[in-house]
Protein backbone atom coordinates (compact mmCIF):
# COMPACT_ATOMS: atom_id res chain seq x y z
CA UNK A 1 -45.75 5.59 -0.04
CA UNK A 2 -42.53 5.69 1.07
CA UNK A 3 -40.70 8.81 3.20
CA UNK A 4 -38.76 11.49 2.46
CA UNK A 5 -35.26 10.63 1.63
CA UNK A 6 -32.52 12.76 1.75
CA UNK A 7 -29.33 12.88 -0.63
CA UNK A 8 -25.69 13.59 -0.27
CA UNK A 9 -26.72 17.56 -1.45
CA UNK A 10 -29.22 17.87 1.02
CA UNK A 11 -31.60 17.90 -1.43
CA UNK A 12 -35.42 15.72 -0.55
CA UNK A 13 -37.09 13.47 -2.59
CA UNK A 14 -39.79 10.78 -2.66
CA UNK A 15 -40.38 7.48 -3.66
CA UNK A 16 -43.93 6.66 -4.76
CA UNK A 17 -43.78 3.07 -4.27
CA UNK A 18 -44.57 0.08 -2.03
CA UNK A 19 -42.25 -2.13 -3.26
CA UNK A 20 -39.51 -3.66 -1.27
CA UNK A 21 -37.05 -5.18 -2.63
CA UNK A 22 -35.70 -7.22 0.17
CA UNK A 23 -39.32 -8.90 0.88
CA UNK A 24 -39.88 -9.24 -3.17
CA UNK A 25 -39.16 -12.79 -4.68
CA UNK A 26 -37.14 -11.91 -7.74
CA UNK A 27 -33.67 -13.61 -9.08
CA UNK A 28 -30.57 -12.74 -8.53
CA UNK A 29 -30.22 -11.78 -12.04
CA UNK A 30 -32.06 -12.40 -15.48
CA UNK A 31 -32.16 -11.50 -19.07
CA UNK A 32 -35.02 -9.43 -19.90
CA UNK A 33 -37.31 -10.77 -23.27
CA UNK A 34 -36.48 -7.15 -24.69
CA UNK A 35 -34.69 -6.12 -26.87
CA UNK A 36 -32.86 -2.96 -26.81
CA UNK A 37 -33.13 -0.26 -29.45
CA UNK A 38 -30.92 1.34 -31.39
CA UNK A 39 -29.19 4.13 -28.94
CA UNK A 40 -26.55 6.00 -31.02
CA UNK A 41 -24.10 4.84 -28.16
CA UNK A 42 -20.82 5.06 -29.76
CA UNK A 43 -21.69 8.69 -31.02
CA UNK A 44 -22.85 9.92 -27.60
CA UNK A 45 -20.22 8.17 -25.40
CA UNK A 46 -17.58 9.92 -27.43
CA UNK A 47 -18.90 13.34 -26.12
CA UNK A 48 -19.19 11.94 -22.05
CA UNK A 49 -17.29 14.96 -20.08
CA UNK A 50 -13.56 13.79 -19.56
CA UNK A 51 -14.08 13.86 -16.06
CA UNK A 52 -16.73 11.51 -14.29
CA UNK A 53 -18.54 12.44 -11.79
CA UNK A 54 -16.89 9.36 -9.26
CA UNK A 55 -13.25 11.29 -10.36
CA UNK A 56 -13.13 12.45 -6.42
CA UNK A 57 -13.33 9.03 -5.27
CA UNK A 58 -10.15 7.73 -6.72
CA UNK A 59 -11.94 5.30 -9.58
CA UNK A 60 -9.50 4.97 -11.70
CA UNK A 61 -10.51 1.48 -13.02
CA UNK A 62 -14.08 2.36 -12.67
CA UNK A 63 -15.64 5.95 -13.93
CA UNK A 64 -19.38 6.93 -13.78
CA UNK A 65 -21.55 9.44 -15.15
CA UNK A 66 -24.92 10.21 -13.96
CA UNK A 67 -27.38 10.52 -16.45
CA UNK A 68 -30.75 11.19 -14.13
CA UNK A 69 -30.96 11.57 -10.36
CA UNK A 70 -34.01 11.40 -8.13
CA UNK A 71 -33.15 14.47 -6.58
CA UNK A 72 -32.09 16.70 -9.75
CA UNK A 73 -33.90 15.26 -12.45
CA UNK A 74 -31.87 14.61 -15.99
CA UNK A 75 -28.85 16.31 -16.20
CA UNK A 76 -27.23 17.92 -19.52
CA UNK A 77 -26.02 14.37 -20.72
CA UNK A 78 -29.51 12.74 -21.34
CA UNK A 79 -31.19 16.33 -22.43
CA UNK A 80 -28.97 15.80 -25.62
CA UNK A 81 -29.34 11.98 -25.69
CA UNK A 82 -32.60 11.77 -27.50
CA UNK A 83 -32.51 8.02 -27.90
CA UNK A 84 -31.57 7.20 -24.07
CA UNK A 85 -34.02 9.91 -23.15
CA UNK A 86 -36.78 7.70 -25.20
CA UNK A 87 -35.62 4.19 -23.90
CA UNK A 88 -35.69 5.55 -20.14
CA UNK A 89 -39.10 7.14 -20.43
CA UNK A 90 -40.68 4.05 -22.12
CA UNK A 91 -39.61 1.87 -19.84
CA UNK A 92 -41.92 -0.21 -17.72
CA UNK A 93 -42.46 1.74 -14.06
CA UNK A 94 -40.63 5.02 -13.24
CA UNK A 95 -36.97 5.75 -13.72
CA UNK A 96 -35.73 7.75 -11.23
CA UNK A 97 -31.47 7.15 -11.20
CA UNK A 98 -29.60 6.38 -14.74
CA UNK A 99 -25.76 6.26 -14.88
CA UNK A 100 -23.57 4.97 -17.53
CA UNK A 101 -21.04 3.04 -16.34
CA UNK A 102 -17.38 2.32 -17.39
CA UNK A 103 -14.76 -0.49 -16.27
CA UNK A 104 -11.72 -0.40 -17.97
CA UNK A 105 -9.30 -3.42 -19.00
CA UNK A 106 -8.17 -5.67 -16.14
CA UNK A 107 -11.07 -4.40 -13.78
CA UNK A 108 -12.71 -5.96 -10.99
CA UNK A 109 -14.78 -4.85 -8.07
CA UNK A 110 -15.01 -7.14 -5.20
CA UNK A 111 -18.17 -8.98 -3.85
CA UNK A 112 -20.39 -6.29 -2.06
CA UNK A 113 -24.14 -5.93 -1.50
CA UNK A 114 -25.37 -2.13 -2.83
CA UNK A 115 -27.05 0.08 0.23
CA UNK A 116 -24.63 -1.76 3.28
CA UNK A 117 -21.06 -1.43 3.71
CA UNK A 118 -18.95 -4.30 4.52
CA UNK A 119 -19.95 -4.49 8.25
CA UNK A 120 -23.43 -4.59 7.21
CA UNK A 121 -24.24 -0.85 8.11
CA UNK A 122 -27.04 0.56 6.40
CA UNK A 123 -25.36 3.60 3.48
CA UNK A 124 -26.64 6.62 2.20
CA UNK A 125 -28.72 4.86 -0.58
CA UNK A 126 -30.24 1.79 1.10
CA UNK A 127 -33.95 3.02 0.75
CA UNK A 128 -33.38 3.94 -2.71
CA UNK A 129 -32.57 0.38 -3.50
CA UNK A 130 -35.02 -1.13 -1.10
CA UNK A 131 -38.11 0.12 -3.06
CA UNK A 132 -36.32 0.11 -6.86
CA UNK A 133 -35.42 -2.58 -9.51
CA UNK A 134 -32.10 -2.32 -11.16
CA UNK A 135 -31.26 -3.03 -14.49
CA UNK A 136 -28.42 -2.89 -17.02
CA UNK A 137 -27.85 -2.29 -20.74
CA UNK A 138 -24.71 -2.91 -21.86
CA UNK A 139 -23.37 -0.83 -24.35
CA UNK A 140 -19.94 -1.67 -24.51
CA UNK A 141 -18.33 -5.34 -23.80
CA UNK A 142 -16.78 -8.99 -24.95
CA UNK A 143 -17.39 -12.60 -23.70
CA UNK A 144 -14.73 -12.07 -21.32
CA UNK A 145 -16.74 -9.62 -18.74
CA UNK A 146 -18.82 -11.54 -16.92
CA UNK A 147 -21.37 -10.30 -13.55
CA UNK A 148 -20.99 -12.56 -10.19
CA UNK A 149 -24.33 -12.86 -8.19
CA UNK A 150 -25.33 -15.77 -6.15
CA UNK A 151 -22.62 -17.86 -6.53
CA UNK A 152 -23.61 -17.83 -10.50
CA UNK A 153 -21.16 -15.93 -13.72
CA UNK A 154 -23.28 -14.10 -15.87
CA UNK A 155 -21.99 -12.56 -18.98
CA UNK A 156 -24.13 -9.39 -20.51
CA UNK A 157 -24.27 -9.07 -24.24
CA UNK A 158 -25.10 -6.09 -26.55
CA UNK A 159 -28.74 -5.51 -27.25
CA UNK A 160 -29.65 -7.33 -24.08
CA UNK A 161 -31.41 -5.73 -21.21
CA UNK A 162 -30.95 -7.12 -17.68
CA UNK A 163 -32.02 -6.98 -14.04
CA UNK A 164 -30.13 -7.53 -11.75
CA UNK A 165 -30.70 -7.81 -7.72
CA UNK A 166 -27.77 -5.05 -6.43
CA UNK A 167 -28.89 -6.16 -2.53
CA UNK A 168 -27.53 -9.89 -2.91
CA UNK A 169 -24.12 -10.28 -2.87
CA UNK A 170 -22.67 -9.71 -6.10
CA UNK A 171 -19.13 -8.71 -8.11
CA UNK A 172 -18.09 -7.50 -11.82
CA UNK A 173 -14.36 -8.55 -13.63
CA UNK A 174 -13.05 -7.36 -16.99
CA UNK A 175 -10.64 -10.01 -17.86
CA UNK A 176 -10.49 -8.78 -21.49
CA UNK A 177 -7.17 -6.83 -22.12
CA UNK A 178 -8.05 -4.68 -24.28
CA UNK A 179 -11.97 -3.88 -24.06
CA UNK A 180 -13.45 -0.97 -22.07
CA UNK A 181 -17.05 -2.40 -20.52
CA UNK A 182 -19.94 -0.05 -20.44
CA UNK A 183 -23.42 -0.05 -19.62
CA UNK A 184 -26.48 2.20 -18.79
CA UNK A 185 -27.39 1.53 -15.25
CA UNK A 186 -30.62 2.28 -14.23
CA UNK A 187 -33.17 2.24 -11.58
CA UNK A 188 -36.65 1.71 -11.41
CA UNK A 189 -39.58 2.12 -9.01
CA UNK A 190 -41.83 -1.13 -10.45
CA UNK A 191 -45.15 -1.01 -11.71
CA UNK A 192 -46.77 -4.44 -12.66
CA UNK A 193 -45.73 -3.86 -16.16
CA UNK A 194 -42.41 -4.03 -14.64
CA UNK A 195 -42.53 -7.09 -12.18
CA UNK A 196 -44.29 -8.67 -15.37
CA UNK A 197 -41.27 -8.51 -17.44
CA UNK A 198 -39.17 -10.17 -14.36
CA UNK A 199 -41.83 -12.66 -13.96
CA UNK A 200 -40.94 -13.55 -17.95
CA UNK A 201 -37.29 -13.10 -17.91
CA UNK A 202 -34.37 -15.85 -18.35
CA UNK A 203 -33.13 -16.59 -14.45
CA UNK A 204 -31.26 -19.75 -16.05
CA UNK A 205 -28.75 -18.53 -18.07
CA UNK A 206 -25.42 -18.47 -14.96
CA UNK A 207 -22.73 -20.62 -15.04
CA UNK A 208 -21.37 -21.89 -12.00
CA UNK A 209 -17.46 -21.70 -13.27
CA UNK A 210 -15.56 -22.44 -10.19
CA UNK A 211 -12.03 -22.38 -11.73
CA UNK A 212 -13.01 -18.91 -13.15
CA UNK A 213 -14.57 -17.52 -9.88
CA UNK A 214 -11.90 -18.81 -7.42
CA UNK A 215 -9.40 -16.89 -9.76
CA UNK A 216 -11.94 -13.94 -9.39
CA UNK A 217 -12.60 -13.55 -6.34
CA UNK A 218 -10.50 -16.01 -4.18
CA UNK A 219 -12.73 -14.46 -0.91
CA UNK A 220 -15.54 -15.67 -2.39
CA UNK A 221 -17.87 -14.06 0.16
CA UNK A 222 -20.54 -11.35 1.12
CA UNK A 223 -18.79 -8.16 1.77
């Protein structure tokens, strides 16, 4: 069982799980054999607030919207998203975060490792990650938005469902010019439903593009 953590609010939660992450042998990233279902995206996405919750931060390439948090519970976004609200709740393990996600035309966030900060200092959310299992669904994209982990592009279609390891190094680009990319974002504490479906996932499916990655990300290196 893991402690007591404490968000940015204050506000204590806990994490029922003995998974680690960073002592767990899972890939960098893989396609999940599952489909997704039908989610009414386009409908609901319409109706996100105009302001995302990340607005203070200065995104302005990249916008988020929290759908569940482990402190909180759902918020107002997911209570009228009956179809997300199903897909999160059916999923293997326990969902504790959900965010949709948006990167707009042109986009690109460097290579960074999720719970550490460029000097390798342990953030706010390093536990968190440490005991869940994140995954994406995206719901909005083209052939020309592709994930960087382990040294590997990786490019996320409709109707597929993905994990992918957020505590190896790993970056995002939009080079489409005209396409907004979105995707549910989701964690999960991992039952062995869960680390069954990674057991049974595609791992094989990067492509190691140098001409595209050193245009990228010309660092090419672990923040």
């Amino acid at each position: 069982m893991r402690p007591w953590l404490r968000s940015r609010r204050g506000r204590s939660y806990e994490i029922a799980s003995d998974f680690i992450k960073l002592e767990s042998d899972i890939p960098a990233c893989c396609r999940l054999a599952l489909a997704a279902p039908e989610l009414n995206a386009a409908a609901h996405l319409r109706n996100l607030p105009k302001k995302p919750d990340n607005a203070r931060l200065g995104g302005r390439n990249r916008h988020k919207w929290a759908l569940r948090l482990p402190d909180r519970g759902d918020r107002d976004i997911l209570r009228r998203w009956p179809e997300m609200t199903a897909f999160l709740e059916a999923f293997p393990g326990e969902c504790i975060y959900a965010h949709v996600a948006e990167m707009l035309p042109s986009a690109k966030l460097g290579i960074h490792r999720d719970g550490v900060d460029a000097q390798g200092n342990i953030q706010e959310h390093y536990d968190l990650f440490n005991a869940t299992l994140r995954f994406h669904l995206p719901l909005q994209t083209s052939d020309n938005v592709h994930v960087y982990p382990d040294g590997q592009l990786y490019n996320m279609r409709v109707g597929e469902a993905w994990m992918l390891d957020n505590m190896k190094p790993h970056a995002v680009v939009n080079d489409d010019a005209s396409v907004v990319r979105v995707h549910l974002i989701f964690d999960v504490v991992p039952n062995a439903e869960t680390l069954a479906l990674i057991a049974q996932a595609d791992a094989s499916l990067g492509s190691g593009d140098l001409e595209r990655i050193a245009h990228s990300w010309p660092e090419r290196r672990a923040a």
